[in-house]
N, C-alpha and C. Protein backbone atom coordinates (compact mmCIF):
# COMPACT_ATOMS: atom_id res chain seq x y z
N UNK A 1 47.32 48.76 55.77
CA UNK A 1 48.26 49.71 55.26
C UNK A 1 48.95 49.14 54.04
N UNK A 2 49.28 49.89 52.89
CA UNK A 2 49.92 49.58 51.51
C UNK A 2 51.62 49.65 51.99
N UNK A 3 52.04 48.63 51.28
CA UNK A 3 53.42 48.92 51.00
C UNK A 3 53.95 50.05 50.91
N UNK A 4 53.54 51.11 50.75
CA UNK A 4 54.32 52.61 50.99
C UNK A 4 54.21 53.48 52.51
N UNK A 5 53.01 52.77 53.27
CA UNK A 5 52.98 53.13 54.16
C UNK A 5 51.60 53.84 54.32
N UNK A 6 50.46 54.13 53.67
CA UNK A 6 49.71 54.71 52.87
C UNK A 6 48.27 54.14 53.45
N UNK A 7 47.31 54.63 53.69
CA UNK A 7 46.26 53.70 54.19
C UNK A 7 44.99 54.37 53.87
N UNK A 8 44.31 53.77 53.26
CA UNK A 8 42.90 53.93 52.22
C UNK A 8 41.85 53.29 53.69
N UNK A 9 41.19 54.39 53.62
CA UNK A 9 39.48 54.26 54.29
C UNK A 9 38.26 54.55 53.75
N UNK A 10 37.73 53.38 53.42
CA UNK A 10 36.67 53.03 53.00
C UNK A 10 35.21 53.64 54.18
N UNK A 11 34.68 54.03 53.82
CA UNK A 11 32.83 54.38 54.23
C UNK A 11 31.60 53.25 53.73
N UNK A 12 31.34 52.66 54.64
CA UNK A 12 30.40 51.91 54.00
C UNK A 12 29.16 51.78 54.38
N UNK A 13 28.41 52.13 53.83
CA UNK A 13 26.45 51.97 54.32
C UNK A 13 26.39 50.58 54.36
N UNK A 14 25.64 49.68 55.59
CA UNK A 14 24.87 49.08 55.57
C UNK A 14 23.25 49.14 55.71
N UNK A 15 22.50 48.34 54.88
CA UNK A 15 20.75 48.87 54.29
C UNK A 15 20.27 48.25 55.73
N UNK A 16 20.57 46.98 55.82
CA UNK A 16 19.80 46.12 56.99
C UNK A 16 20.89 44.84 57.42
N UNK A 17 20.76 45.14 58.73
CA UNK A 17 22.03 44.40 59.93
C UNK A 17 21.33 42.53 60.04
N UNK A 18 22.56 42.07 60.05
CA UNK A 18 21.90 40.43 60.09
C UNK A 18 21.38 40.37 61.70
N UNK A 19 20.58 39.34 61.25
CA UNK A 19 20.06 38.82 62.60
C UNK A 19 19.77 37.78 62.86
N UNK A 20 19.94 36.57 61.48
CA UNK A 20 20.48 35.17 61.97
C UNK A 20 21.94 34.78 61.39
N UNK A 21 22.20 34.38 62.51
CA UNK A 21 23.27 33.81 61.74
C UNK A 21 23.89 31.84 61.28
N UNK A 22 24.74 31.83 61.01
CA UNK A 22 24.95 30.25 60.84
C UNK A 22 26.55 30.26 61.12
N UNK A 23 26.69 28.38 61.46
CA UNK A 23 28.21 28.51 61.65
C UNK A 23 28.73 27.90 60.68
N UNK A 24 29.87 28.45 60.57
CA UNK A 24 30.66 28.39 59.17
C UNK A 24 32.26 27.53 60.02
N UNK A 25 32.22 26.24 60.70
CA UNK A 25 33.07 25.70 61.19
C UNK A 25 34.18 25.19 60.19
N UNK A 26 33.60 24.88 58.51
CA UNK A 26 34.62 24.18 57.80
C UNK A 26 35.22 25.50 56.69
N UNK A 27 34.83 27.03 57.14
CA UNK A 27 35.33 27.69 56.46
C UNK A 27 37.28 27.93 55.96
N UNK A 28 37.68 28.65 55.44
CA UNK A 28 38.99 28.78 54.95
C UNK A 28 39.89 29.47 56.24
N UNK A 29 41.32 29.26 56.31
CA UNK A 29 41.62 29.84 57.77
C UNK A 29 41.53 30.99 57.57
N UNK A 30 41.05 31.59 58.42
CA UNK A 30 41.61 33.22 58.79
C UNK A 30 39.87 34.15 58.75
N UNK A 31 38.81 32.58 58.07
CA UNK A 31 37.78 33.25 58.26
C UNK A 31 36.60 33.32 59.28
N UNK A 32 35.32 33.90 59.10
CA UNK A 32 34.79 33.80 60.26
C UNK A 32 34.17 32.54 60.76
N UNK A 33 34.07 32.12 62.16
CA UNK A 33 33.30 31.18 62.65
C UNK A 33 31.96 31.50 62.43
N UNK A 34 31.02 32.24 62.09
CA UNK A 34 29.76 32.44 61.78
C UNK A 34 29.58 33.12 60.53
N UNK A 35 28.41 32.81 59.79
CA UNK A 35 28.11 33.98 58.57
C UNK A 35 26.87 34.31 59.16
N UNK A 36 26.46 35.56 58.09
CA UNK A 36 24.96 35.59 58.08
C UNK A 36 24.40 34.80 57.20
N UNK A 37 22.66 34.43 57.99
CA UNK A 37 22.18 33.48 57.03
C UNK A 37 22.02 34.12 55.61
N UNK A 38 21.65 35.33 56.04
CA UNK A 38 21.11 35.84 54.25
C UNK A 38 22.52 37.01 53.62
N UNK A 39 22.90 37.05 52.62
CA UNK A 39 23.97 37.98 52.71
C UNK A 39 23.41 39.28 52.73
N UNK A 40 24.42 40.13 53.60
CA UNK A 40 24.82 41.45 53.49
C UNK A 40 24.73 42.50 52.89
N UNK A 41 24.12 43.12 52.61
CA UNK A 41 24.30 44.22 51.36
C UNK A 41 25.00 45.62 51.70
N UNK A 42 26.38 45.74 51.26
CA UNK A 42 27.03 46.81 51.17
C UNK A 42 27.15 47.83 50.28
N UNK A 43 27.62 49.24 50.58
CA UNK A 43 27.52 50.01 49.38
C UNK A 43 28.37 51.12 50.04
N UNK A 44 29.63 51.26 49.22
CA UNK A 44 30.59 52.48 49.28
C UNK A 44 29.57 53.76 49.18
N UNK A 45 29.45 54.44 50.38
CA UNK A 45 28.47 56.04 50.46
C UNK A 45 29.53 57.06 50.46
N UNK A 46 30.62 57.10 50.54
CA UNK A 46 31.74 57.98 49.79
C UNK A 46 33.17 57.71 49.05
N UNK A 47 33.76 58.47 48.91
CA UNK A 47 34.49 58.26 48.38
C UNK A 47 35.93 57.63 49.05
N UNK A 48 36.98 57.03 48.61
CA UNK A 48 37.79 56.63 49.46
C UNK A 48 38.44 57.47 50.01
N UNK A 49 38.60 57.67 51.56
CA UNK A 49 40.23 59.03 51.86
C UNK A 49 41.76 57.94 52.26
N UNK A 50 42.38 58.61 51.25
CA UNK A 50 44.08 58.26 51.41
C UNK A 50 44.65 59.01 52.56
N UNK A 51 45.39 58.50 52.99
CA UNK A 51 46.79 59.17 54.44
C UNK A 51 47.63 58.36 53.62
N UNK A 52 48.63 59.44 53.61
CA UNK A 52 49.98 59.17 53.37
C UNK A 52 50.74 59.78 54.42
């Protein structure tokens, strides 16, 4: 949620779902204990909807 109270939702296609993964033990805090081995490919399939 934005500082006004306001909250943007994103739609996102994924092409193809991981299926190995690796561990990511010395990552930054707050991130994941695993990645995928190969990256991700995302893609906004609409447009954003706002709530206010």
């Amino acid at each position: 949620m934005g500082q006004d109270g306001g909250l943007t939702i994103y739609s996102l296609g994924i092409e193809t779902v991981a299926r190995a993964w690796e561990a990511n033990p010395d990552g930054p805090p707050g991130s994941s204990l695993i990645t995928p081995a190969k990256p991700v490919r995302v893609r906004l399939i609409e447009a954003p909807i706002e709530l206010r």
